[in-house]
Protein backbone atom coordinates (compact mmCIF):
# COMPACT_ATOMS: atom_id res chain seq x y z
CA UNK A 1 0.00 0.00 0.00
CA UNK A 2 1.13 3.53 -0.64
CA UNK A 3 2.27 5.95 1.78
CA UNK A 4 -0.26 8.61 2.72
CA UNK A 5 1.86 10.76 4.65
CA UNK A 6 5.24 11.91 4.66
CA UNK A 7 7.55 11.52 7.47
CA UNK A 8 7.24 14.87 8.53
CA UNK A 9 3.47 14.36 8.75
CA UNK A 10 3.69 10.72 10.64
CA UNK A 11 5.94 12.58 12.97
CA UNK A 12 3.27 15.33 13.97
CA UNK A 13 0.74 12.65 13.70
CA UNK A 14 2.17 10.96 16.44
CA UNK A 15 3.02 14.26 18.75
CA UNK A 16 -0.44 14.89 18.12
CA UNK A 17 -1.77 11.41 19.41
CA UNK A 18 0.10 11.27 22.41
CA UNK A 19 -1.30 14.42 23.62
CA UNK A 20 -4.85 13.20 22.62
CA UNK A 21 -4.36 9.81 23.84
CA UNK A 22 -1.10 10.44 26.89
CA UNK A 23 0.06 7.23 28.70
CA UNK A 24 -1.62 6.96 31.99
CA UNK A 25 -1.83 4.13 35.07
CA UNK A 26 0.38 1.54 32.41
CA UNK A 27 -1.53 2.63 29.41
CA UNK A 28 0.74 3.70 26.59
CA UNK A 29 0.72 6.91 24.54
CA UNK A 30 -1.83 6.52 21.09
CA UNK A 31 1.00 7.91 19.35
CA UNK A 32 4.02 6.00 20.86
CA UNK A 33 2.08 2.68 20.36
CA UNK A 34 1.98 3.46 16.19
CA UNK A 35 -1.94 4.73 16.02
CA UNK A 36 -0.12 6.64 13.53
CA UNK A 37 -0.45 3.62 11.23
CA UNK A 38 -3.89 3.16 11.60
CA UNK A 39 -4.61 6.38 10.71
CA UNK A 40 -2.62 6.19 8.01
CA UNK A 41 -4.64 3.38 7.06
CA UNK A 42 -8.04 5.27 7.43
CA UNK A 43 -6.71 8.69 5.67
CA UNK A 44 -5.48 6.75 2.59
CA UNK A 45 -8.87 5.18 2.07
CA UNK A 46 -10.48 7.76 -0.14
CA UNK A 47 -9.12 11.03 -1.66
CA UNK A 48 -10.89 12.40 0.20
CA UNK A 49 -10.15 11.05 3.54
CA UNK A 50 -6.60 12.10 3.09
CA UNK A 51 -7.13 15.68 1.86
CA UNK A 52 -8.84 16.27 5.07
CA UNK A 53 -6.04 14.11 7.14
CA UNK A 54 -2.77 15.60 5.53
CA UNK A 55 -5.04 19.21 5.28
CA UNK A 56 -5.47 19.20 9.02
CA UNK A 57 -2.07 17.71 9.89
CA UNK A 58 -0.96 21.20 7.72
CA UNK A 59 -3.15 23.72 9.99
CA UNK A 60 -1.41 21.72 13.09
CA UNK A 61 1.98 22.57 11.78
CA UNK A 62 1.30 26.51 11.03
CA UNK A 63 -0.24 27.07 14.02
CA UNK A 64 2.71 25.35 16.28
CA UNK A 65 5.01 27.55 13.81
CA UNK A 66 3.15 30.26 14.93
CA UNK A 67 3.64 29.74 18.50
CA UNK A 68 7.47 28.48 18.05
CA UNK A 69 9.18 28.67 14.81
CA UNK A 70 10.82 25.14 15.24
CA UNK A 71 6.85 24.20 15.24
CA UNK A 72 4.80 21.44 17.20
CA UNK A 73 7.13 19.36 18.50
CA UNK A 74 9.18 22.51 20.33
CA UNK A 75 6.02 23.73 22.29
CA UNK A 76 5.47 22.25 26.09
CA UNK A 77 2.73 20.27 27.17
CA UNK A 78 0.26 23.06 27.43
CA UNK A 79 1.37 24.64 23.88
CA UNK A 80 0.77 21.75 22.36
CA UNK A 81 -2.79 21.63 23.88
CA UNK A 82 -3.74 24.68 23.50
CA UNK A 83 -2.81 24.57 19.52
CA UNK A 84 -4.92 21.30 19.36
CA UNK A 85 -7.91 23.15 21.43
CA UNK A 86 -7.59 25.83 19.21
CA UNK A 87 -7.79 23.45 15.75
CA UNK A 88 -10.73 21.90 17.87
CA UNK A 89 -12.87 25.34 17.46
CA UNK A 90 -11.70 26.09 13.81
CA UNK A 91 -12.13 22.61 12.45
CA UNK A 92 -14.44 20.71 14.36
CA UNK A 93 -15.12 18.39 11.39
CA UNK A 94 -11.68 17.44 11.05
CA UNK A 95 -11.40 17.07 14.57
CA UNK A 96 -14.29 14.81 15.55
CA UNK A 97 -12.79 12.27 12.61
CA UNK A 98 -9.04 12.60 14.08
CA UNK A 99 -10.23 11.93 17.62
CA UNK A 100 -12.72 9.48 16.86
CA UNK A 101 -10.13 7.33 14.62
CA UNK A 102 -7.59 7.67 17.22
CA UNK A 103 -9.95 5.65 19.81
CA UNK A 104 -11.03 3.93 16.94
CA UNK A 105 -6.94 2.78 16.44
CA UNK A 106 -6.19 2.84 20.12
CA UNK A 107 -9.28 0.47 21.84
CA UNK A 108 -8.49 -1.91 19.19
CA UNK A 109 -5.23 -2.25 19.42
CA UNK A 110 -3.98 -5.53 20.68
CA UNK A 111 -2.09 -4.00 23.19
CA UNK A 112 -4.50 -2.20 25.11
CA UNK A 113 -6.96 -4.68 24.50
CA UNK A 114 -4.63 -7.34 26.79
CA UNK A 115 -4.00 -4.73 29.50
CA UNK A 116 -7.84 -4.14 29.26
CA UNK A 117 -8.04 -7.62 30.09
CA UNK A 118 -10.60 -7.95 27.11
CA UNK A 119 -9.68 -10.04 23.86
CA UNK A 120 -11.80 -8.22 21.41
CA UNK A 121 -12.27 -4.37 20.99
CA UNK A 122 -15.49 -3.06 23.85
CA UNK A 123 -18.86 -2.64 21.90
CA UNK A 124 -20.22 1.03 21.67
CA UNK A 125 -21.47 2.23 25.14
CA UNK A 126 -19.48 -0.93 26.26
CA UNK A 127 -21.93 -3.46 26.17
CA UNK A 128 -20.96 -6.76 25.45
CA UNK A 129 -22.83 -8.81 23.04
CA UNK A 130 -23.08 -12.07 23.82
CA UNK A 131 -22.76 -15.47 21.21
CA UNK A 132 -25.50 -15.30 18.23
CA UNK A 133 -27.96 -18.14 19.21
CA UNK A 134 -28.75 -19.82 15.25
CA UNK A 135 -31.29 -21.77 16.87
CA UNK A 136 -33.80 -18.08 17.08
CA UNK A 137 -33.77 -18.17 13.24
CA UNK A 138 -34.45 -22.23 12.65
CA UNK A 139 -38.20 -21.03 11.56
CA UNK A 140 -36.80 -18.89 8.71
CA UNK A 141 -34.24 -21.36 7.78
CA UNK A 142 -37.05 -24.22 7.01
CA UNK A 143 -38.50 -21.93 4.70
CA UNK A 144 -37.28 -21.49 1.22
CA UNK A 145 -38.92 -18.60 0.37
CA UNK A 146 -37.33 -16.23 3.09
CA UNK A 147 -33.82 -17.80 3.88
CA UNK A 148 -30.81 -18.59 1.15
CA UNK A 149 -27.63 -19.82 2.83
CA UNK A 150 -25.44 -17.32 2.27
C-alpha cells in the first residue's frame, strides 16, 4: 500500500496522538504505540479522507510555527494543547474524525486490549454482546422462500 503521509506528517501525527491519547496508570501513549499507522490506514482510504487528514495535519503545523518557529514538536505540554484546542474550534469536522479514529486505532489495538483484560475491541457504550444463538432463526431457515444460505 502507498504511503499517505510523509515523514514529517507521521511525525506530527504521532506528537499529536500522544497528547490526545497520553500514557496513563500503564496505558501507553496513542502515538508511541503506532496509532499513527492506523490512521494512516483510514486517511489513505479515499481522496478524500486524506485531503482532510494531511489538510489538518498542515493547519497543526502553522499554528505550532506560529507559536514556536521550530513548530509542534518545540512547544510544552500546554502549547501543544492549546494549539490542538484551538484546531478543535476552527475545524471541528476534522477534529471529531481525528479523535474518533484515534480511539477507533487505540481500543483496538492488541495491546491495550490485553491490558484491558478484554480479547476483542469493547462494543459502543461498552456493552458486550453475547454469542448469536442460530437456533432463534431455525423457523426462517425451514423456509425457502425467506432464507438462502449465504
Amino acid at each position: 500500500m502507498p504511503e499517505t503521509f510523509t515523514s514529517a506528517e507521521r511525525e506530527l501525527l504521532r506528537l499529536v496522538l500522544d497528547r490526545l491519547v497520553p500514557a496513563d496508570g500503564g496505558f501507553p501513549a496513542a502515538g508511541d504505540l503506532g496509532i499513527g499507522a492506523y490512521l494512516e490506514q483510514v486517511a489513505g482510504a479515499s481522496p478524500a479522507a486524506r485531503r482532510l487528514f494531511v489538510e489538518g495535519l498542515r493547519q497543526i503545523a502553522m499554528a505550532g510555527e506560529r507559536v514556536r518557529p521550530d513548530g509542534f514538536a518545540a512547544l510544552t505540554g500546554d502549547e501543544q494543547d492549546a494549539v490542538l484546542q484551538r484546531l478543535e474550534r476552527e475545524q471541528p469536522g476534522f477534529f471529531e474524525v481525528l479523535v474518533r479514529q484515534a480511539y477507533s486505532g487505540y481500543y483496538s489495538h492488541a495491546a491495550v486490549l490485553g491490558l484491558l483484560g478484554e480479547d476483542v475491541p469493547p462494543q459502543p457504550r461498552g456493552h458486550r454482546v453475547d454469542p448469536f444463538q442460530l437456533g432463534l432463526v431455525a423457523g426462517v431457515r425451514r423456509s425457502a422462500f425467506t432464507y438462502r444460505q449465504p
